[in-house]
Each structure stands twice: as C-alpha cells, then as structure tokens.
PDB file of N, CA and C in Angstrom:
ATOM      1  N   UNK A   1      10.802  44.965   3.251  1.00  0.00           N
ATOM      2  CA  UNK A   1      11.613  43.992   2.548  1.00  0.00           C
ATOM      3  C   UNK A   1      12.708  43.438   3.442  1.00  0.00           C
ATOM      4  N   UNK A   2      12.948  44.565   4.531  1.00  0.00           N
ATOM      5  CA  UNK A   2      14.265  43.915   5.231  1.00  0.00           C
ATOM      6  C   UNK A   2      13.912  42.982   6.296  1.00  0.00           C
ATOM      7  N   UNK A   3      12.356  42.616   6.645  1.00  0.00           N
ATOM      8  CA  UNK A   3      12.182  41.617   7.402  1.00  0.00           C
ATOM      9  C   UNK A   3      11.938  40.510   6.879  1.00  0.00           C
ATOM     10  N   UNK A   4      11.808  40.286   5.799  1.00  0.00           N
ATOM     11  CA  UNK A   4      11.348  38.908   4.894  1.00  0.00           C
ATOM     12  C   UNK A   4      12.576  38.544   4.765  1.00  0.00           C
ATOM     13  N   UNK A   5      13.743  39.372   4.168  1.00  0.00           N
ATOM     14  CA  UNK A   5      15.245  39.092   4.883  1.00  0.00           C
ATOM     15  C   UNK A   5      15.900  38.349   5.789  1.00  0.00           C
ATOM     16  N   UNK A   6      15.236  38.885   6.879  1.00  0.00           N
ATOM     17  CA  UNK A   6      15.459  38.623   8.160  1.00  0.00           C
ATOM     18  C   UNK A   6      15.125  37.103   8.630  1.00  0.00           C
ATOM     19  N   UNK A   7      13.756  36.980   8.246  1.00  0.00           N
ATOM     20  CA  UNK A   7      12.992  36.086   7.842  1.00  0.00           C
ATOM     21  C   UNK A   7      13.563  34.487   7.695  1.00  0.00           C
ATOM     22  N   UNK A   8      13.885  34.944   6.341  1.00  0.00           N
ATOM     23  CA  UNK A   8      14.762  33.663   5.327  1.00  0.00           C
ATOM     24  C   UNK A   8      16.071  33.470   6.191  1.00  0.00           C
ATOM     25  N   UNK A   9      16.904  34.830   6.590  1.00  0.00           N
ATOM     26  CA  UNK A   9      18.059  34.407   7.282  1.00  0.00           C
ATOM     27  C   UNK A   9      17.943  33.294   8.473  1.00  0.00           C
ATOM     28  N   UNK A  10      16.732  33.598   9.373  1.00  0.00           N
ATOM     29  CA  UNK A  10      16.698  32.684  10.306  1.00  0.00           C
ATOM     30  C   UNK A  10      15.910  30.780  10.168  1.00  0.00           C
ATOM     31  N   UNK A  11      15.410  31.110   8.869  1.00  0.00           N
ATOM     32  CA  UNK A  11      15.201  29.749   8.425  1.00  0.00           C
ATOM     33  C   UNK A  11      16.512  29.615   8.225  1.00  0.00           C
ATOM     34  N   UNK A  12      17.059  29.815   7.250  1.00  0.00           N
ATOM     35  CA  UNK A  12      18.154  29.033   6.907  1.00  0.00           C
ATOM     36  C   UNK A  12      19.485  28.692   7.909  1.00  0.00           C
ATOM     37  N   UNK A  13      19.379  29.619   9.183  1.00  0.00           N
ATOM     38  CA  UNK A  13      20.126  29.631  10.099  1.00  0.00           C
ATOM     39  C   UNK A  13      19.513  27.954  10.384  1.00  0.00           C
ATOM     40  N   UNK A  14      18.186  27.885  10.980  1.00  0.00           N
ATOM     41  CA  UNK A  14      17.809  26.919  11.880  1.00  0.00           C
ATOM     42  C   UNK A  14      17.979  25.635  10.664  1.00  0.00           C
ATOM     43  N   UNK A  15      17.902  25.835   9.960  1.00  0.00           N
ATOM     44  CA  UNK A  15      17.842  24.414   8.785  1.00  0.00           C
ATOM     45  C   UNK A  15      19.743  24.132   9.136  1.00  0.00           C
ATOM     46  N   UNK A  16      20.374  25.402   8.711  1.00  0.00           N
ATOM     47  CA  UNK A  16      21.779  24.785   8.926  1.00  0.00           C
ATOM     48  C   UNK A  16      22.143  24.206  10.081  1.00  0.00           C
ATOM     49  N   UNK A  17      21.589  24.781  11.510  1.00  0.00           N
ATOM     50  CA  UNK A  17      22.129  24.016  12.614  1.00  0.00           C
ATOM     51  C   UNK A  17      21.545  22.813  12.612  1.00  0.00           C
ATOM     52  N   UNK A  18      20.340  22.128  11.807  1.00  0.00           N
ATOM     53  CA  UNK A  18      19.661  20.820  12.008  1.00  0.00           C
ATOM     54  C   UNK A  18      20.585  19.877  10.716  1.00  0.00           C
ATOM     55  N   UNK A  19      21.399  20.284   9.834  1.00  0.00           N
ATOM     56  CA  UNK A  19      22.515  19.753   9.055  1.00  0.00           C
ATOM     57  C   UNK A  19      23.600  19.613   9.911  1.00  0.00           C
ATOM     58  N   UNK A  20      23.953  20.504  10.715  1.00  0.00           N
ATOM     59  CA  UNK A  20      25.311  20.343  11.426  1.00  0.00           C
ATOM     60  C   UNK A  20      25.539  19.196  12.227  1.00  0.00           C
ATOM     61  N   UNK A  21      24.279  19.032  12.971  1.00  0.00           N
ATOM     62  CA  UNK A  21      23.895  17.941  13.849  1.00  0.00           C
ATOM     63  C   UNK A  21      23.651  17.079  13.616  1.00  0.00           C
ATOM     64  N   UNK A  22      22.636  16.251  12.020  1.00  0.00           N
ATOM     65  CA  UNK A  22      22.886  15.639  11.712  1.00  0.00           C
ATOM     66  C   UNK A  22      24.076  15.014  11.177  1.00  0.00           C
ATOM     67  N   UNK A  23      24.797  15.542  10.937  1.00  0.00           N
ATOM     68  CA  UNK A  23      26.329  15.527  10.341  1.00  0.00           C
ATOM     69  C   UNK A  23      27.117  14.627  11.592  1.00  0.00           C
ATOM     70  N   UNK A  24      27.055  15.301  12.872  1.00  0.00           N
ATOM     71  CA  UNK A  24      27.847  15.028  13.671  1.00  0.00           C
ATOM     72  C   UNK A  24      27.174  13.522  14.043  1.00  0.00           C
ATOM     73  N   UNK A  25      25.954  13.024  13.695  1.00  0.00           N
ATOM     74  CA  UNK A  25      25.850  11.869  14.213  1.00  0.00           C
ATOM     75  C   UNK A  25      26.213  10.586  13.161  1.00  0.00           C
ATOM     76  N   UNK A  26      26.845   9.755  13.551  1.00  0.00           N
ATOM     77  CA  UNK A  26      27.305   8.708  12.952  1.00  0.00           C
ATOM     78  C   UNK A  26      26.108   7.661  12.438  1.00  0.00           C
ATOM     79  N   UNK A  27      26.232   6.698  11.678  1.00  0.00           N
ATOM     80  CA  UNK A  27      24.990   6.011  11.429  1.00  0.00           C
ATOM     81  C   UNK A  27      24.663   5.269  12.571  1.00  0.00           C
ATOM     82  N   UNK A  28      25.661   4.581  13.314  1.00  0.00           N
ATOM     83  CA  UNK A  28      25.448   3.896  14.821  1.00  0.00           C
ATOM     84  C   UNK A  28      25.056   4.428  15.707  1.00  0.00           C
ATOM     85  N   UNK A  29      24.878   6.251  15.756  1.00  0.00           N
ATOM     86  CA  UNK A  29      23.833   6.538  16.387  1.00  0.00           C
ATOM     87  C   UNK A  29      22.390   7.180  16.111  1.00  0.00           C
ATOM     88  N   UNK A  30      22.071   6.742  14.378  1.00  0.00           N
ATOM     89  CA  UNK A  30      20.908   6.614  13.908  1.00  0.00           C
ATOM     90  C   UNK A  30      20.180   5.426  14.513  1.00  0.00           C
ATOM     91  N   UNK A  31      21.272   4.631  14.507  1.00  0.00           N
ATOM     92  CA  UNK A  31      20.460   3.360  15.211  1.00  0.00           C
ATOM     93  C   UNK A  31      19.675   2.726  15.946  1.00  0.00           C
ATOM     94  N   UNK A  32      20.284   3.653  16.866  1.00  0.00           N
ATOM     95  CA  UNK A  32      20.438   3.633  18.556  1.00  0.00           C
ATOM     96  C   UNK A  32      19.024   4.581  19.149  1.00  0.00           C
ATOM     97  N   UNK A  33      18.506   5.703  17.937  1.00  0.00           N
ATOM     98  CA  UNK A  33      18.007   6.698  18.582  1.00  0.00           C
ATOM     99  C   UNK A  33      16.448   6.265  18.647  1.00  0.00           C
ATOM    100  N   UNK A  34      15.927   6.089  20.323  1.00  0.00           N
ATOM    101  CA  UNK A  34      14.660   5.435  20.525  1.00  0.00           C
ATOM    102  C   UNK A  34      13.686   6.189  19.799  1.00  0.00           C
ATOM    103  N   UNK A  35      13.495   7.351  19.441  1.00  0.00           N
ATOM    104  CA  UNK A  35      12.032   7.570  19.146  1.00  0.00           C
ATOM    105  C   UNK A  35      11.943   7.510  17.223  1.00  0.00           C
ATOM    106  N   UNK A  36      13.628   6.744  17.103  1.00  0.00           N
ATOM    107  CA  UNK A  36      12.873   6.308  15.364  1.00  0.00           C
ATOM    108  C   UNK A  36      12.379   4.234  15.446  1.00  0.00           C
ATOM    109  N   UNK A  37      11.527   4.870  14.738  1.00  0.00           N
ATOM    110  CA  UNK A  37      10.530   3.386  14.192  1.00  0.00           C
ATOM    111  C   UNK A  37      11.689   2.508  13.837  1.00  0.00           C
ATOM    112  N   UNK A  38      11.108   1.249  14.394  1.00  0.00           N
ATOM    113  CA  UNK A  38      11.606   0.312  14.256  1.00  0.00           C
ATOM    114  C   UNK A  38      12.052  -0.268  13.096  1.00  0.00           C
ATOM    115  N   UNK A  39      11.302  -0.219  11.945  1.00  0.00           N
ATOM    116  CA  UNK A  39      11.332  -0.114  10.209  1.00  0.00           C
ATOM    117  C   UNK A  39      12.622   0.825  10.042  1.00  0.00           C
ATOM    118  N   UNK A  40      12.690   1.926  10.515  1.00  0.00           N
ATOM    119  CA  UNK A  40      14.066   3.333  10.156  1.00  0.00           C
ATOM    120  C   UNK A  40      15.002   2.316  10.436  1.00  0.00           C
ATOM    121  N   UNK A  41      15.299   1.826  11.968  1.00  0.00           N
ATOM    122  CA  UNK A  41      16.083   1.315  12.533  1.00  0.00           C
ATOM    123  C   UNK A  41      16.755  -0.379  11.882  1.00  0.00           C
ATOM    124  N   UNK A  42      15.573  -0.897  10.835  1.00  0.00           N
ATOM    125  CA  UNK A  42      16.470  -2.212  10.379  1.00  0.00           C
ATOM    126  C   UNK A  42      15.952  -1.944   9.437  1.00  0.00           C
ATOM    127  N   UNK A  43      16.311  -0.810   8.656  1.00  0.00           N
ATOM    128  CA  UNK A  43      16.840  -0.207   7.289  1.00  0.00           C
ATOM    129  C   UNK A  43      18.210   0.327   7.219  1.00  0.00           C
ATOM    130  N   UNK A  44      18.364   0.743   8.441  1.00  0.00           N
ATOM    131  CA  UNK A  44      19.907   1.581   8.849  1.00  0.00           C
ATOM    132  C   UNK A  44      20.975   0.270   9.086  1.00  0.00           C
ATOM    133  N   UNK A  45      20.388  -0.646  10.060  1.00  0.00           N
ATOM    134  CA  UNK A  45      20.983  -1.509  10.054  1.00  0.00           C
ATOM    135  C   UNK A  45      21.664  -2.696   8.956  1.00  0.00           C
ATOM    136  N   UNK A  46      20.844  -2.342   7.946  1.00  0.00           N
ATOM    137  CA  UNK A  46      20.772  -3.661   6.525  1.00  0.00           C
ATOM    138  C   UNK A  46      21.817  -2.596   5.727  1.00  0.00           C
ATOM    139  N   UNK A  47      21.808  -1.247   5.635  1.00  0.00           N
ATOM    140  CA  UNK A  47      22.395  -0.393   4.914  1.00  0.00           C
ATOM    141  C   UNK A  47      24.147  -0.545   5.508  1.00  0.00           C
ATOM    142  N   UNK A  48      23.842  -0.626   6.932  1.00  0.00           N
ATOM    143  CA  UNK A  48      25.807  -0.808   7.703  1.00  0.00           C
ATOM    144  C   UNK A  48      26.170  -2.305   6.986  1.00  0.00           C
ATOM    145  N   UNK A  49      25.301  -3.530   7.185  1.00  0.00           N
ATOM    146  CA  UNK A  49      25.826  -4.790   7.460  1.00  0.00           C
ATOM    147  C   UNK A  49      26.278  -4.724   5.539  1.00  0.00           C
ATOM    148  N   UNK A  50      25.456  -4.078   4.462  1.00  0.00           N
ATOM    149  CA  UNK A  50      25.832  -4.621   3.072  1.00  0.00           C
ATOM    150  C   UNK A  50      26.972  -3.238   2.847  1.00  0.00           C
ATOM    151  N   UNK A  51      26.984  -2.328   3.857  1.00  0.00           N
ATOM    152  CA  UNK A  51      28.230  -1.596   3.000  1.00  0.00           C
ATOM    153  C   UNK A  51      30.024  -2.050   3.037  1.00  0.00           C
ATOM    154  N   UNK A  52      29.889  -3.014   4.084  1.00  0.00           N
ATOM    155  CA  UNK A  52      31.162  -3.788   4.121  1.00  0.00           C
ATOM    156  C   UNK A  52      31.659  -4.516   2.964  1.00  0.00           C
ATOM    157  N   UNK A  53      32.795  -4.551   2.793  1.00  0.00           N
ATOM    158  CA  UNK A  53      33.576  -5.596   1.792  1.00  0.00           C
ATOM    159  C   UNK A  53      33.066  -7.146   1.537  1.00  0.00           C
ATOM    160  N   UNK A  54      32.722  -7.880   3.109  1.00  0.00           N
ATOM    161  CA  UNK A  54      32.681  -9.012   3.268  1.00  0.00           C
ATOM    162  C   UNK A  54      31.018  -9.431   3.022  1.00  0.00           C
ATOM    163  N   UNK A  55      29.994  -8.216   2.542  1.00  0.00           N
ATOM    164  CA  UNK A  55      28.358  -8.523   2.137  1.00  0.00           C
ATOM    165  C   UNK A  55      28.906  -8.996   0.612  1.00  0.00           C
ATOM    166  N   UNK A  56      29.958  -8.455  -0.156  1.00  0.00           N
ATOM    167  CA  UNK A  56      29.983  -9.019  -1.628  1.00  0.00           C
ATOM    168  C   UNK A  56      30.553 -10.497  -2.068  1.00  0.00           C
ATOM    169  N   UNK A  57      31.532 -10.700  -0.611  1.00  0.00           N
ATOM    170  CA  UNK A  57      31.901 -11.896  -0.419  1.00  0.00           C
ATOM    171  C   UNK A  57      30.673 -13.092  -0.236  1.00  0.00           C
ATOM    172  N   UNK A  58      30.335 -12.674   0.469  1.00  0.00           N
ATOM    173  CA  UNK A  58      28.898 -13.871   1.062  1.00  0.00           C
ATOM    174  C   UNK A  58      28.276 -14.023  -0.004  1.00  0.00           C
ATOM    175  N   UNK A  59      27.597 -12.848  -1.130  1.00  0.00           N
ATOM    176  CA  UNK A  59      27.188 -12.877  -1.752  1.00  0.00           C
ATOM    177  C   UNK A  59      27.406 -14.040  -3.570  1.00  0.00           C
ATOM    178  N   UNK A  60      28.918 -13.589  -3.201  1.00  0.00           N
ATOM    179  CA  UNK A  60      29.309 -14.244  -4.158  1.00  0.00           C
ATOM    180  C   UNK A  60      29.342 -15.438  -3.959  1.00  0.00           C
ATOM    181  N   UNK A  61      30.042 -16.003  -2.769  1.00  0.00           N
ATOM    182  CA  UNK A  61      30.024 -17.303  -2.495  1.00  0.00           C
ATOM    183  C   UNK A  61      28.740 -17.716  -2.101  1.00  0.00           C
ATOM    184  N   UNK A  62      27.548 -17.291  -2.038  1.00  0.00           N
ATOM    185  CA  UNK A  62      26.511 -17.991  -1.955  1.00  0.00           C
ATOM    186  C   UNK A  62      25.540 -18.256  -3.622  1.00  0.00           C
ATOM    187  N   UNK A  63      26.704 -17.492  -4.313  1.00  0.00           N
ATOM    188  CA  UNK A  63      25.800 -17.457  -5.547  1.00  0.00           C
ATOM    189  C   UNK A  63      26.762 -19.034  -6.744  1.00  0.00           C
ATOM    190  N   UNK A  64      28.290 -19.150  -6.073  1.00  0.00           N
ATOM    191  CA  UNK A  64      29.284 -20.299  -6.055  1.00  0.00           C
ATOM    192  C   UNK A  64      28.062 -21.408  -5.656  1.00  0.00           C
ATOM    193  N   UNK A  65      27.873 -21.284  -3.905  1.00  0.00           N
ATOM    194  CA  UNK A  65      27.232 -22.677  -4.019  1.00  0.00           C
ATOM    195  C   UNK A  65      25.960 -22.605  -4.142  1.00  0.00           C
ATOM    196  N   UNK A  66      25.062 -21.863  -4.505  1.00  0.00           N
ATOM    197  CA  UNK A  66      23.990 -22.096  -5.259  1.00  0.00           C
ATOM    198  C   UNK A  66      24.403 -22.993  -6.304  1.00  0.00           C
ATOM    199  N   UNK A  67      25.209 -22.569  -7.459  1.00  0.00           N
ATOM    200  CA  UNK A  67      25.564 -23.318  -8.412  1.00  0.00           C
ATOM    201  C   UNK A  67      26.002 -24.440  -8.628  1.00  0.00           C
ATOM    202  N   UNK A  68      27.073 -24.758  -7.340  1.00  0.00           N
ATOM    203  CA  UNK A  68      26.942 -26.413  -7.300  1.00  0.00           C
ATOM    204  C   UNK A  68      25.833 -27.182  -6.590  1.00  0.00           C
ATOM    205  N   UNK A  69      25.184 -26.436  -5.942  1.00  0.00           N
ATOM    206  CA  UNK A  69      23.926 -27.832  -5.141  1.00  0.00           C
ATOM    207  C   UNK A  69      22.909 -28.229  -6.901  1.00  0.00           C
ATOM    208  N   UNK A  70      22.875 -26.913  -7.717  1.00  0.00           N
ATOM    209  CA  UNK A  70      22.364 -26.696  -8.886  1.00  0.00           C
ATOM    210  C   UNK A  70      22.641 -27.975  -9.774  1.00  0.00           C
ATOM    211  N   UNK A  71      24.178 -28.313 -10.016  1.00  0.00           N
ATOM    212  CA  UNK A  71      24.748 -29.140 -10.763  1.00  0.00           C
ATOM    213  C   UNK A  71      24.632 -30.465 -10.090  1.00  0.00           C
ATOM    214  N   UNK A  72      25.297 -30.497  -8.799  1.00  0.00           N
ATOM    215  CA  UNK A  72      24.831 -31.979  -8.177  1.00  0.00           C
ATOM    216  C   UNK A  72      23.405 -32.515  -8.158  1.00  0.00           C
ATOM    217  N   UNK A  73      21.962 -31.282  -8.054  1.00  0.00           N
ATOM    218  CA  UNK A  73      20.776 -31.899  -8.022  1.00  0.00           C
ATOM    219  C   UNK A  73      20.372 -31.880  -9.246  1.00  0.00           C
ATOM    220  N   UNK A  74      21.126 -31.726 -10.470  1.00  0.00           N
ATOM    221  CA  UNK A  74      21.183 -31.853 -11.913  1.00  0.00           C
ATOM    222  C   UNK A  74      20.077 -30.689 -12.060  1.00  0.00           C
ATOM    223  N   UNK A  75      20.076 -29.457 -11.823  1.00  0.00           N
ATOM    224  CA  UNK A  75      19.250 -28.277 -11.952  1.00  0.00           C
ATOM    225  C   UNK A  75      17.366 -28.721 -12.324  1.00  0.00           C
ATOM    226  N   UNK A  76      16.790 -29.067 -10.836  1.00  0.00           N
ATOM    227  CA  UNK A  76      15.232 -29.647 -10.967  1.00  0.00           C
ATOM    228  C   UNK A  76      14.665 -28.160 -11.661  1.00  0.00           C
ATOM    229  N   UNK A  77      13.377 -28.257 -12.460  1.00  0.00           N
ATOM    230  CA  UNK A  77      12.578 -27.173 -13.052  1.00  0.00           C
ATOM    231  C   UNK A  77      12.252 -26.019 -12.187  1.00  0.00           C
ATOM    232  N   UNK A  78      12.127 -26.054 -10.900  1.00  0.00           N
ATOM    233  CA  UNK A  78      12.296 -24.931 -10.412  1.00  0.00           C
ATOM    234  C   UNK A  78      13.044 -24.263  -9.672  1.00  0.00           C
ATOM    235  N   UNK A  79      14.392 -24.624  -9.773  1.00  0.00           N
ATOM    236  CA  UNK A  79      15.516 -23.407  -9.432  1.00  0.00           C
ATOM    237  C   UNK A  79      15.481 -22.903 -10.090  1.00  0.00           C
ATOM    238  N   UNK A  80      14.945 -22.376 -11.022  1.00  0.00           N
ATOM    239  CA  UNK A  80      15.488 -21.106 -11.868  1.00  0.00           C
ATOM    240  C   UNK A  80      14.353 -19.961 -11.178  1.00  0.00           C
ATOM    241  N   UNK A  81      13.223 -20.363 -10.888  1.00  0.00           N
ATOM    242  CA  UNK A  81      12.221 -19.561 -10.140  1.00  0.00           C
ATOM    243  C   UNK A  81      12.561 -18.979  -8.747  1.00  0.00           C
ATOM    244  N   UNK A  82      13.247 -20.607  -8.131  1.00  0.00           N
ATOM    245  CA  UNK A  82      13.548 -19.932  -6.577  1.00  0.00           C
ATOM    246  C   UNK A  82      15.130 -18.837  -7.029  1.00  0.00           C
ATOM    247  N   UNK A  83      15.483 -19.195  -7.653  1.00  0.00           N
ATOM    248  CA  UNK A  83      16.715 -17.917  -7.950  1.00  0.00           C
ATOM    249  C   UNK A  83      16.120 -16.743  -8.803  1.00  0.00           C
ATOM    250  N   UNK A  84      15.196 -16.401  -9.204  1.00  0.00           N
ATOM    251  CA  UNK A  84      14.322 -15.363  -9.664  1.00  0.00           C
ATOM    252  C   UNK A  84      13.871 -14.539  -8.643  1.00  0.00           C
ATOM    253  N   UNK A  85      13.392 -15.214  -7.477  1.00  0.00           N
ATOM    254  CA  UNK A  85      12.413 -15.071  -6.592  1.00  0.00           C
ATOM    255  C   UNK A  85      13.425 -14.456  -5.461  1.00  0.00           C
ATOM    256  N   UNK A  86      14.251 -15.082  -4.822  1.00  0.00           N
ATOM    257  CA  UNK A  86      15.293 -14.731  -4.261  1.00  0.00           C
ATOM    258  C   UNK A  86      15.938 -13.349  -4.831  1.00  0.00           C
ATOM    259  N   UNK A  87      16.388 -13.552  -5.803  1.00  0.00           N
ATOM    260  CA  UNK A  87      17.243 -12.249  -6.327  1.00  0.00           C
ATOM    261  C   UNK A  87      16.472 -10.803  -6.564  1.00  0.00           C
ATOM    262  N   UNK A  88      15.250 -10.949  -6.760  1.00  0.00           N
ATOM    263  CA  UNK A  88      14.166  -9.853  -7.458  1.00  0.00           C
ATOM    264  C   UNK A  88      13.915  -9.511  -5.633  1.00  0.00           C
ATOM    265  N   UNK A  89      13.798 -10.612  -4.825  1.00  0.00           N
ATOM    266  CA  UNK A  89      13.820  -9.950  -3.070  1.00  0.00           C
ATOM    267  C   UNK A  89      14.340  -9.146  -2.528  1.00  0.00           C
ATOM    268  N   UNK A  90      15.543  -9.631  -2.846  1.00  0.00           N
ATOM    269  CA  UNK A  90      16.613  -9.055  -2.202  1.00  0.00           C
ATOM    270  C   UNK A  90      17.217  -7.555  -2.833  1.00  0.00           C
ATOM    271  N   UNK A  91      16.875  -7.634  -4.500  1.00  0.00           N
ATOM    272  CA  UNK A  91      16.830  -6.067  -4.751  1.00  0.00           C
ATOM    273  C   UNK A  91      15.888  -5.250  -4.735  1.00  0.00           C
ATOM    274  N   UNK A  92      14.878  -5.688  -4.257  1.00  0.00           N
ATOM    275  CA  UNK A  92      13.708  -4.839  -3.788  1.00  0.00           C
ATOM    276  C   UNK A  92      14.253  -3.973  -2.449  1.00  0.00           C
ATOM    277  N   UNK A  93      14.635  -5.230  -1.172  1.00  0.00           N
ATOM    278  CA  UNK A  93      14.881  -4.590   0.075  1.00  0.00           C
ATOM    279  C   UNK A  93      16.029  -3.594   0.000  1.00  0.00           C
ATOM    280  N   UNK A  94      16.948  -3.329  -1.184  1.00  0.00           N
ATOM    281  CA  UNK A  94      18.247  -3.353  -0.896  1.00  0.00           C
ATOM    282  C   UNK A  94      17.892  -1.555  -1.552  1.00  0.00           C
ATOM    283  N   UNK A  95      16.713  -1.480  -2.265  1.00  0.00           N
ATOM    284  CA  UNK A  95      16.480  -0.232  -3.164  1.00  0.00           C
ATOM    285  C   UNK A  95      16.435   0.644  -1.820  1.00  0.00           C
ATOM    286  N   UNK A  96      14.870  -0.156  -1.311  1.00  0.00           N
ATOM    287  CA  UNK A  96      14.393   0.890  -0.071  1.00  0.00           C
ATOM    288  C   UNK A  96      15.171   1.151   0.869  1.00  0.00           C
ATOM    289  N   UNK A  97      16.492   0.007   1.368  1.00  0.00           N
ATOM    290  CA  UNK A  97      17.673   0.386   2.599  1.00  0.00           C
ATOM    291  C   UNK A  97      18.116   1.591   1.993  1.00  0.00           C
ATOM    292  N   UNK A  98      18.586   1.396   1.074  1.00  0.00           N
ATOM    293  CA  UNK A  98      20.128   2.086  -0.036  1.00  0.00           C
ATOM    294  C   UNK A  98      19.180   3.947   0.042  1.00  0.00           C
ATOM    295  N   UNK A  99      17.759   4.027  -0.206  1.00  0.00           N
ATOM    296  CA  UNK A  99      16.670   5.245  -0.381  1.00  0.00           C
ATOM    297  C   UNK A  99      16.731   5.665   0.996  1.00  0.00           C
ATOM    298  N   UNK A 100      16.345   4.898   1.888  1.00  0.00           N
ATOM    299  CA  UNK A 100      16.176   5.763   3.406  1.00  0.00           C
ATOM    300  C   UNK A 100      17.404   5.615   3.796  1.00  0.00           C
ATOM    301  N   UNK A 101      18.682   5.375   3.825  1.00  0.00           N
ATOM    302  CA  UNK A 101      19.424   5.427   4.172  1.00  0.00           C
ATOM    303  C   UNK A 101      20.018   7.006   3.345  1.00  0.00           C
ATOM    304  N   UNK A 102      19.994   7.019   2.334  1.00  0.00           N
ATOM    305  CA  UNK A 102      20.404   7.976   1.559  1.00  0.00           C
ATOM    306  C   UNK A 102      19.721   9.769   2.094  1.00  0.00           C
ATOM    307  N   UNK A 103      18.615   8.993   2.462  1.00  0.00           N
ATOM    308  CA  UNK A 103      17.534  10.118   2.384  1.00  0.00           C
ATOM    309  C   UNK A 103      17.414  11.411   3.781  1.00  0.00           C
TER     310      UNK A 103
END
C-alpha cells in the first residue's frame, strides 16, 4: 500500500511542477512558443486583443455607425441579415478564443 502512495505522491509532484510553470508563463509567452499550432497561437492572440477596455469601445462604436449608414441608406431588406450574420460570427469565434484560452 505504501508504494501506490508513493506512486500518487510523485504524480502529483510532477503535475504540480507542470502548474507552476505554466503559471510562471505569461500569455505573451503562450504566443511566442514555436511548437504550438498556429490555430493555439491566433486564439491566444484574439483572447489578448478583446480583453482590453478599448475591444468594447470599437465595438460599440461600430455598432453607433452601423446604425447610422442604416438610417442614411433608409435600412435596405438585408441589413438585418448582414447584422445577424456578422454578430452570430463573431460570437461563435469569441466562444472558442474565450474556451482555449481558458482551457
């Protein structure tokens, strides 16, 4: 029994030093690190650029002038699709950043 002990102690040893280390690395050098896929790498990247203050800004003000090009082109039958289409995009990509970033 006291080696199955032993056992578990050194898993959990080696799992904790692979937390520690991850810990110590910053997301900018998730970024950076060549042997992750290119996909990891502009997921990490989309996850830094929307956690800033100034992604809700853009956001908003692009959702401002959406609304006036809307009113000046007297709202044609399909903006409401391309703003469906757009918005349902962009929270698709934003699930999977927000998941592997988390993960």
């Amino acid at each position: 029994m006291e080696n199955a002990a032993n056992g578990n102690e050194s898993i959990n040893a080696g799992h904790q030093n692979r937390l520690d280390r991850s810990r110590e690395m910053t997301r900018n050098d998730w970024t950076s690190v060549p042997d992750k896929r290119w996909s990891s790498r502009v997921l990490h990247n989309i996850g830094t650029v929307s956690e800033h203050a100034a992604a809700g800004l853009v956001a908003g003000s692009a959702l401002v002038v959406w609304v006036a090009v809307g009113i000046a082109a007297e709202f044609p039958p399909w903006w409401e699709n391309v703003l469906y289409i757009a918005s349902s995009s962009v929270t698709v990509v934003m699930v999977f950043a927000i998941q592997h970033t988390q993960a």
